[in-house]
C-alpha atoms as a PDB file:
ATOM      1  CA  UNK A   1       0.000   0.000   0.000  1.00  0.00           C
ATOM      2  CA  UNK A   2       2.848   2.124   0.821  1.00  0.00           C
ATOM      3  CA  UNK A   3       4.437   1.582  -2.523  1.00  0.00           C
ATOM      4  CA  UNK A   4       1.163   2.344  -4.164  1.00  0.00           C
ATOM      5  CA  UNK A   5       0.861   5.799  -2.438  1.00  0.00           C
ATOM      6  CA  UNK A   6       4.531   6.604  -2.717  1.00  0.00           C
ATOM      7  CA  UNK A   7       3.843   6.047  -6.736  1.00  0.00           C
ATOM      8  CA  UNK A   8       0.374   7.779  -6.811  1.00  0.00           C
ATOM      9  CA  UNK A   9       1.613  11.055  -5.213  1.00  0.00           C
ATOM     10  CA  UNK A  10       5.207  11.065  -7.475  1.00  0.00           C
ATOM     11  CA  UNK A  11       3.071  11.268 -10.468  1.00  0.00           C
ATOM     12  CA  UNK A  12       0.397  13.427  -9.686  1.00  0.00           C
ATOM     13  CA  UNK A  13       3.114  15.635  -8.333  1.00  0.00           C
ATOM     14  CA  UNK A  14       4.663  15.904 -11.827  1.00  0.00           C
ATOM     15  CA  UNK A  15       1.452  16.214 -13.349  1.00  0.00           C
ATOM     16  CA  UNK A  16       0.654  19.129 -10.974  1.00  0.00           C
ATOM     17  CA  UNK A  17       4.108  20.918 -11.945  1.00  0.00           C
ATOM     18  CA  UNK A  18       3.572  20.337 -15.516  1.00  0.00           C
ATOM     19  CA  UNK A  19      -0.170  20.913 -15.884  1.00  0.00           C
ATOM     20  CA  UNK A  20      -0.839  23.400 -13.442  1.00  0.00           C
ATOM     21  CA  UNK A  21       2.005  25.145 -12.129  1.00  0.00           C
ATOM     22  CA  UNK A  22       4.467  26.038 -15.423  1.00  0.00           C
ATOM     23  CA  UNK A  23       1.585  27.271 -17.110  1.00  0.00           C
ATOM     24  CA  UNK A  24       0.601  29.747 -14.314  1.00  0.00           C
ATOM     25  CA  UNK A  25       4.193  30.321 -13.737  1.00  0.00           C
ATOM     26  CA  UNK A  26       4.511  31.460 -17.621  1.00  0.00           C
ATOM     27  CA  UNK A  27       1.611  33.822 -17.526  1.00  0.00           C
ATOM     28  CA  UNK A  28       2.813  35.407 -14.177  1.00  0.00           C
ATOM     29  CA  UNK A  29       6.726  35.392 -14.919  1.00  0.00           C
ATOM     30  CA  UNK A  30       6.801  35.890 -19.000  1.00  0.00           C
ATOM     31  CA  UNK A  31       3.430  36.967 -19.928  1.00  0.00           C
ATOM     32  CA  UNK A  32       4.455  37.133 -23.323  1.00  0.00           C
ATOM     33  CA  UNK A  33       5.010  34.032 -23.875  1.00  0.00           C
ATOM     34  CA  UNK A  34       2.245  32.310 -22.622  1.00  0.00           C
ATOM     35  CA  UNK A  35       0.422  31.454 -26.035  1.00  0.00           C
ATOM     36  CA  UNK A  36       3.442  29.995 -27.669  1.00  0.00           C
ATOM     37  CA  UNK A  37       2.175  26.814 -27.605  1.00  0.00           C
ATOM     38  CA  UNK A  38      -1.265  27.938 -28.823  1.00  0.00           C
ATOM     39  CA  UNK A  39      -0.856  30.855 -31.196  1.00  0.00           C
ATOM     40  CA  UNK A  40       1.062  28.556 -33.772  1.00  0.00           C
ATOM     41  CA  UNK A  41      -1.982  26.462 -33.720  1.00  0.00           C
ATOM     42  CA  UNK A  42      -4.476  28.668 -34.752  1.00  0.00           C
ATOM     43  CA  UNK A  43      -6.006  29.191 -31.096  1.00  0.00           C
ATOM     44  CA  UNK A  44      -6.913  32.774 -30.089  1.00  0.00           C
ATOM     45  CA  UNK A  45      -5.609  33.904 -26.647  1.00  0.00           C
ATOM     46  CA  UNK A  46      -8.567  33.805 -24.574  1.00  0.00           C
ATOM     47  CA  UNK A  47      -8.438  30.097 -25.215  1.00  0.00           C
ATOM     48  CA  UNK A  48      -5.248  30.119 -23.761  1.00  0.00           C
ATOM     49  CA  UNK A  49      -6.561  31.794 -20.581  1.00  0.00           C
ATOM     50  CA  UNK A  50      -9.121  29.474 -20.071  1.00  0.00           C
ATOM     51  CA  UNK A  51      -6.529  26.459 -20.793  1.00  0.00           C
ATOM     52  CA  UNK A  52      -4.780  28.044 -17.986  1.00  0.00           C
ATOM     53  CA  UNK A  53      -7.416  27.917 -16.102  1.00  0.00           C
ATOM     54  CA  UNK A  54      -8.948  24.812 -16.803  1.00  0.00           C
ATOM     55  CA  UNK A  55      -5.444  23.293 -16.448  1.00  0.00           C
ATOM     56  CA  UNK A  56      -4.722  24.891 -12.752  1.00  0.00           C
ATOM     57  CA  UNK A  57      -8.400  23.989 -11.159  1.00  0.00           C
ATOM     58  CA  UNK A  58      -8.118  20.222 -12.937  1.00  0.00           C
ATOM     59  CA  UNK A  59      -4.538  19.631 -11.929  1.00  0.00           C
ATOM     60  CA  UNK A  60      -5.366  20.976  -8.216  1.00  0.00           C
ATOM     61  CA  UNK A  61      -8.179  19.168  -7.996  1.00  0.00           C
ATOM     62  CA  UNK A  62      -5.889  15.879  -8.167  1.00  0.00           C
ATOM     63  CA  UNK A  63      -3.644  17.056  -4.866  1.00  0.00           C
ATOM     64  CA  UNK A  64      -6.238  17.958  -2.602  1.00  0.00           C
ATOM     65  CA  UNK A  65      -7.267  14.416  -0.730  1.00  0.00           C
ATOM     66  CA  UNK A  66     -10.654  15.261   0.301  1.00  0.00           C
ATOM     67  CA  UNK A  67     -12.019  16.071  -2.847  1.00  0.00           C
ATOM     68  CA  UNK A  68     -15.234  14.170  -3.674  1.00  0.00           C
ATOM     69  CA  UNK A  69     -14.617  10.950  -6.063  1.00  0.00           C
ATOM     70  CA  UNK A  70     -16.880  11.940  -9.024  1.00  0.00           C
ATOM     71  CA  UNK A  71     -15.087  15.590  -9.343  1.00  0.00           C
ATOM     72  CA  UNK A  72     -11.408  13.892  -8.949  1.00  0.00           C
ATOM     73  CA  UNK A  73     -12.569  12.076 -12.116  1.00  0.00           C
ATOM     74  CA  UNK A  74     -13.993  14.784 -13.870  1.00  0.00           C
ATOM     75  CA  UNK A  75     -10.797  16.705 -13.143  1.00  0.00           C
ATOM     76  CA  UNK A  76      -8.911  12.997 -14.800  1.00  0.00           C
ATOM     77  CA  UNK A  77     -11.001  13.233 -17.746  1.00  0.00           C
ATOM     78  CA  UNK A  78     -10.877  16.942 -18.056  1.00  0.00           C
ATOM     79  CA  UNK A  79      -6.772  16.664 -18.231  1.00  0.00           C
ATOM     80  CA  UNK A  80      -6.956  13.625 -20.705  1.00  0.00           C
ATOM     81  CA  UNK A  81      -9.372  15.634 -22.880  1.00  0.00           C
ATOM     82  CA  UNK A  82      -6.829  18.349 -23.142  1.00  0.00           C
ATOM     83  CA  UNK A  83      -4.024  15.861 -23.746  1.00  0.00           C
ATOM     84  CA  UNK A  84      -5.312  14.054 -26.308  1.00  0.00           C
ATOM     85  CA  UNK A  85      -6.485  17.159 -28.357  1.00  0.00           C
ATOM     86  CA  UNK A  86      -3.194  18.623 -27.724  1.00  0.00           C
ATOM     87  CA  UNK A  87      -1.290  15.579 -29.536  1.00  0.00           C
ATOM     88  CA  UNK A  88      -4.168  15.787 -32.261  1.00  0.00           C
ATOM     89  CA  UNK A  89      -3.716  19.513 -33.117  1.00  0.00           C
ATOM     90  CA  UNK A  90      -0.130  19.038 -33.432  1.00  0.00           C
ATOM     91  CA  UNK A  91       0.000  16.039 -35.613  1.00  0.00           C
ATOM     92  CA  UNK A  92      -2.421  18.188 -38.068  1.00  0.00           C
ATOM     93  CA  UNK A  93      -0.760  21.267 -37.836  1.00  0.00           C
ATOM     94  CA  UNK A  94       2.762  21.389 -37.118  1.00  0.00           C
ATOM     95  CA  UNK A  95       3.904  17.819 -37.750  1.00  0.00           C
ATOM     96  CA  UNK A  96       6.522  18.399 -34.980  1.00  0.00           C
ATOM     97  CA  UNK A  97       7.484  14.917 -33.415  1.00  0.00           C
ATOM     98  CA  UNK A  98       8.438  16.295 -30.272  1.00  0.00           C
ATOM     99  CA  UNK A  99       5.452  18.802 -29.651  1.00  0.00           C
ATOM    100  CA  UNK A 100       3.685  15.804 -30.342  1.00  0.00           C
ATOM    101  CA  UNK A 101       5.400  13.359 -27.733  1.00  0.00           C
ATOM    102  CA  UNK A 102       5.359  15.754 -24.817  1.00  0.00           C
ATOM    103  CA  UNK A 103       1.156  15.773 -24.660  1.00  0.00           C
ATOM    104  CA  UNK A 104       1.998  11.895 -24.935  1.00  0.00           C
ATOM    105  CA  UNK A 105       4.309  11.515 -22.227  1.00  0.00           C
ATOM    106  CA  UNK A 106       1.837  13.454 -19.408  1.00  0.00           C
ATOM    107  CA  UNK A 107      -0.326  11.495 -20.472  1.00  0.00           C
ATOM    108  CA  UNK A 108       0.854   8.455 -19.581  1.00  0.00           C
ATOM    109  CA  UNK A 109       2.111   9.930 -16.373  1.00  0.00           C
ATOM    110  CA  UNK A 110      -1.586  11.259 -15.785  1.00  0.00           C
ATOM    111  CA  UNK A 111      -2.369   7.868 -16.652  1.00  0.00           C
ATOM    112  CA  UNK A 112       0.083   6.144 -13.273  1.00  0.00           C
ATOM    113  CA  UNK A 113      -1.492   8.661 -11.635  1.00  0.00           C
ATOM    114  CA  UNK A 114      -5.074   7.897 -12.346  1.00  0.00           C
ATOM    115  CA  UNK A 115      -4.601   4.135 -11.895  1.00  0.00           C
ATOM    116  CA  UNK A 116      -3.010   4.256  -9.012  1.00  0.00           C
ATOM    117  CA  UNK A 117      -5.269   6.542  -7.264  1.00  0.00           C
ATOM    118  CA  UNK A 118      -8.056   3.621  -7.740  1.00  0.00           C
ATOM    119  CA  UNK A 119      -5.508   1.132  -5.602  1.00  0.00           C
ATOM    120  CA  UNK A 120      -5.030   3.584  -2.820  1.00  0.00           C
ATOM    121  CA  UNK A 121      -8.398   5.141  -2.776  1.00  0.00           C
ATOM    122  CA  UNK A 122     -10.940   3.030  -0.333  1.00  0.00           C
ATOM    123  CA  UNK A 123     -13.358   0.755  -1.526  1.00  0.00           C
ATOM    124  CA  UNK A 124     -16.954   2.553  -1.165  1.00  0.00           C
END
């Protein structure tokens, strides 16, 4: 069980960095760069605000333990959601492995986190 924790909070902790924190950090620290990954896409920059957004409220969600089941996977699926149409916008319009492959790799690390959330969390 230990394991399982020590596993569940590493990843969720990187997702929170990635997902939540570098984002607001960008927007804070270097405002003008915080569409970089969006402008190229097409993507006005209020959608970037409310990616922010979205992105900081979904990723906290995940840390805070007493949040009710049902809005911990909302906040799961939100993040996915994001992911996936973050590797499908590049592969269509940039065609840039590596902006590609990053979406892919939090993913899977969203993924860890997700799974092993349902071994730690107790059975209703």
């Amino acid at each position: 069980m230990k394991k399982n924790k020590i596993i569940f909070w590493s990843a969720t902790i990187v997702i929170f960095l990635f997902e939540a924190i570098m984002p607001l950090c960008t927007l804070i620290f270097s405002p003008e760069n915080f569409n970089v990954g969006t402008k190229p896409l097409g993507y006005p920059d209020y959608f970037t605000y409310a990616l922010i957004i979205c992105k900081l409220l979904g990723a906290t969600t995940l840390i805070i333990p007493k949040i009710h089941p049902k809005i911990k996977e909302w906040a799961y699926a939100g993040l996915t959601f994001n992911l996936v149409f973050a590797v499908i916008s590049h592969a269509v319009v940039d065609h840039n492995i590596s902006y590609i492959l990053a979406p892919v790799v939090v993913g899977a690390i969203l993924a860890v986190s997700y799974i092993y959330n349902q071994k730690i969390k107790p059975i209703d």
